[in-house]
Structure formats: C-alpha cells, structure tokens
Protein backbone atom coordinates (compact mmCIF):
# COMPACT_ATOMS: atom_id res chain seq x y z
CA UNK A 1 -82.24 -108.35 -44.43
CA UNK A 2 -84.03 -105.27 -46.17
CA UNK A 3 -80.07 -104.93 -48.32
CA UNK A 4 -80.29 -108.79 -49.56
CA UNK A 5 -84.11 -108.32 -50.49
CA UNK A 6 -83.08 -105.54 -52.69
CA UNK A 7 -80.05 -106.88 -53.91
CA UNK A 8 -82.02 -110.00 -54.96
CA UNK A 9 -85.24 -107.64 -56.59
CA UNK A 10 -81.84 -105.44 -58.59
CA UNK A 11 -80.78 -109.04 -59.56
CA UNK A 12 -83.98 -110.09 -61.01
CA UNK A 13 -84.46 -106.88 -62.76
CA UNK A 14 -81.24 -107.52 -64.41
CA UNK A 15 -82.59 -110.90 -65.76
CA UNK A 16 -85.49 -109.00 -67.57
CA UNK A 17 -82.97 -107.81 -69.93
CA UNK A 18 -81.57 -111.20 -70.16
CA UNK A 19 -80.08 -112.32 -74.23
CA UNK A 20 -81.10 -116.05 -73.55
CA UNK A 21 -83.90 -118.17 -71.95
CA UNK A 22 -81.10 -120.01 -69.63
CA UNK A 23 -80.12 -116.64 -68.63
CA UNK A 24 -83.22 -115.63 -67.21
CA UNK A 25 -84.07 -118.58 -65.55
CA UNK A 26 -80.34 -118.11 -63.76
CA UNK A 27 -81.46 -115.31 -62.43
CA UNK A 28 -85.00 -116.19 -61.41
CA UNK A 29 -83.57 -119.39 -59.83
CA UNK A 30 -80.82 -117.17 -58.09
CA UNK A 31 -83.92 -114.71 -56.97
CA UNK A 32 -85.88 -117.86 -55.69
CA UNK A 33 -83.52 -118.99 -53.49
CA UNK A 34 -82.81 -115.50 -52.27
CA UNK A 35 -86.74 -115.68 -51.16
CA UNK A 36 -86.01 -118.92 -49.33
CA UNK A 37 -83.24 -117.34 -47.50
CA UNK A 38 -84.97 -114.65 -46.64
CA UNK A 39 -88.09 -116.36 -45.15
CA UNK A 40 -85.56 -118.63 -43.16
CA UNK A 41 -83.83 -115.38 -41.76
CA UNK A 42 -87.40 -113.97 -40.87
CA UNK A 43 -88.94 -117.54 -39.40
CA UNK A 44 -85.55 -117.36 -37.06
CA UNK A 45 -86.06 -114.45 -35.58
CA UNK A 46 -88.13 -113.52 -32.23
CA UNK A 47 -90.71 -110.97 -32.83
CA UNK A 48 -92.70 -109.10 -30.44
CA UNK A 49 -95.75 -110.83 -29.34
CA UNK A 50 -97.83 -108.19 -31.63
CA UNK A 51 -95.52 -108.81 -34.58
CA UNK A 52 -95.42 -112.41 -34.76
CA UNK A 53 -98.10 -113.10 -36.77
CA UNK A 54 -96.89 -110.57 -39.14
CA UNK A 55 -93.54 -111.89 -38.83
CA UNK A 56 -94.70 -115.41 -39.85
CA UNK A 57 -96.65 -114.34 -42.70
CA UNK A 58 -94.20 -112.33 -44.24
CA UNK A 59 -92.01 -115.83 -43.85
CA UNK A 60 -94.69 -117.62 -45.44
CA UNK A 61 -95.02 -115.43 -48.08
CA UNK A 62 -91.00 -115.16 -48.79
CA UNK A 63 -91.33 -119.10 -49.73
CA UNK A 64 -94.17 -119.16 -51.30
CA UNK A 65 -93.04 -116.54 -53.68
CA UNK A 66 -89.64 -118.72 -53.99
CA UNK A 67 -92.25 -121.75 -54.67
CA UNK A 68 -94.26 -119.75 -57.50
CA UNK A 69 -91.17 -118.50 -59.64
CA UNK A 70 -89.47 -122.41 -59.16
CA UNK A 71 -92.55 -123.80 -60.78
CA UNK A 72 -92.70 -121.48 -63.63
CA UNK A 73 -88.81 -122.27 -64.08
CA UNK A 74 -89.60 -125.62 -66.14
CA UNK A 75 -92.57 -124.02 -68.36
CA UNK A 76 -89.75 -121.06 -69.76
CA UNK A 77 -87.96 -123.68 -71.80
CA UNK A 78 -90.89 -123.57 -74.01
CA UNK A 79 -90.54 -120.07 -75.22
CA UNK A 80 -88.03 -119.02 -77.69
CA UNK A 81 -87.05 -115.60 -76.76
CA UNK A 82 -86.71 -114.34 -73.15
CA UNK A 83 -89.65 -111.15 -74.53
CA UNK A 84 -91.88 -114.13 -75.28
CA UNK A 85 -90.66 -115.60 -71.23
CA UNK A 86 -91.21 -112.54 -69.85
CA UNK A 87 -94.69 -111.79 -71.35
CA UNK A 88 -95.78 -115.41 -69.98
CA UNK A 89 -94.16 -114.69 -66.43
CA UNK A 90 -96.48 -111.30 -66.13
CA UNK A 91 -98.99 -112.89 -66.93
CA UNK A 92 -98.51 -116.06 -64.68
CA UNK A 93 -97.21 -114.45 -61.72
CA UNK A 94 -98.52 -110.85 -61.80
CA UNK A 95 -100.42 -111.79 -58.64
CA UNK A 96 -98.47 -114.31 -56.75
CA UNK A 97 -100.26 -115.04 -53.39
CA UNK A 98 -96.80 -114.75 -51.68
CA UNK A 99 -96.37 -111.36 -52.92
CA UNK A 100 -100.03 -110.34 -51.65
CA UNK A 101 -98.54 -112.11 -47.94
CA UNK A 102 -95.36 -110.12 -48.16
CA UNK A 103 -96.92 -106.75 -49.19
CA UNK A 104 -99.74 -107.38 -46.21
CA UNK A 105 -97.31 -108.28 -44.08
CA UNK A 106 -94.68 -105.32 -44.18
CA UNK A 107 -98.35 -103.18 -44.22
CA UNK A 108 -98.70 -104.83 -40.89
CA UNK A 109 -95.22 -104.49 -39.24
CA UNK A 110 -95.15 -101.02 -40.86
CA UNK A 111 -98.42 -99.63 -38.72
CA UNK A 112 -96.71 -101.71 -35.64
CA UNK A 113 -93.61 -99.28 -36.12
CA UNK A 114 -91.44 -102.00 -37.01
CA UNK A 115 -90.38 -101.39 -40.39
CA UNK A 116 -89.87 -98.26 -42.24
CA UNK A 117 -90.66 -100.59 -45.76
CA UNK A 118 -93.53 -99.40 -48.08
C-alpha cells in the first residue's frame, strides 16, 4: 500500500511539469483514483481494535482527497497554461481536509507502532 501511495504522489509530481492543461488533469484524475483505491484497500482491512479508528479515518481521508482534486478537475479548463492551473490548485487545495485526515491519521497509527510513515 505505502509503494502505490508513492507511486501515485511521483505520478502527480510528474503532472506539475505537465506542457498542456489535458495533461495535468490526466494525471490528477489518474492520482484521484489512486486515492480511491487506496482508501478501499485501507476500509478492507481488519485493524486492531486501537487502530480502527485511525484506520477508518485515514480511509476517509484517502476519498475525500480523491473527492477534492475530482472537483477541481472541471474548473482547470478555464486556465490557459498548466503555471496558471497549478497556481489555482495551491491555492484551492493547499489545505484539503482529507489531507489534514490522512496526515492525523498516519500521526495516529505511527504513535500505535503501526506504521513507520511520517
């Protein structure tokens, strides 16, 4: 799980760089979907009673990231450079409440000792 959240954060950093506005929301749909897959793959599993409400916050927070970048998707085919798309997204997303779940979360399972994650 930890290699396809990084895999799908490397893939996202790759679309900051991206030439075109459809190329950066490919990847940011690509990384959105890799959030939903990962909060299904986390929901599944069977935590330790004292990780589970960890567990199912760091699920919630997988999707609701996922959620957040989907509904920005639509607004980037305003913009006329991917700099201009990019600018907007920091702004817009720079503090997602999934990402404040998934970052408490991982805090959480990390004092538990079940996750060596920062």
């Amino acid at each position: 799980m930890a290699m396809e959240a990084d895999k799908a954060q490397a893939d996202v950093e790759k679309g900051l760089a991206a030439k075109s506005i459809a190329g950066l929301q490919a990847r940011l749909k690509a990384f959105a979907s890799a959030e939903d897959r990962l909060g299904d793959e986390v929901s599944r599993l069977k935590p330790p009673k004292d990780a589970e409400a960890a567990n199912a916050e760091l699920a919630r927070g997988e999707h609701e990231t996922a959620a957040a970048v989907r509904s920005a998707l639509p607004k980037l085919a305003t913009f006329t450079s991917p700099k201009a798309a990019i600018a907007f997204l920091s702004k817009g997303l720079a503090q997602p409440k999934g990402g404040h779940e998934v970052d408490h979360a991982l805090a959480q399972l990390k004092k538990l000792g079940y996750t060596k994650g920062s």
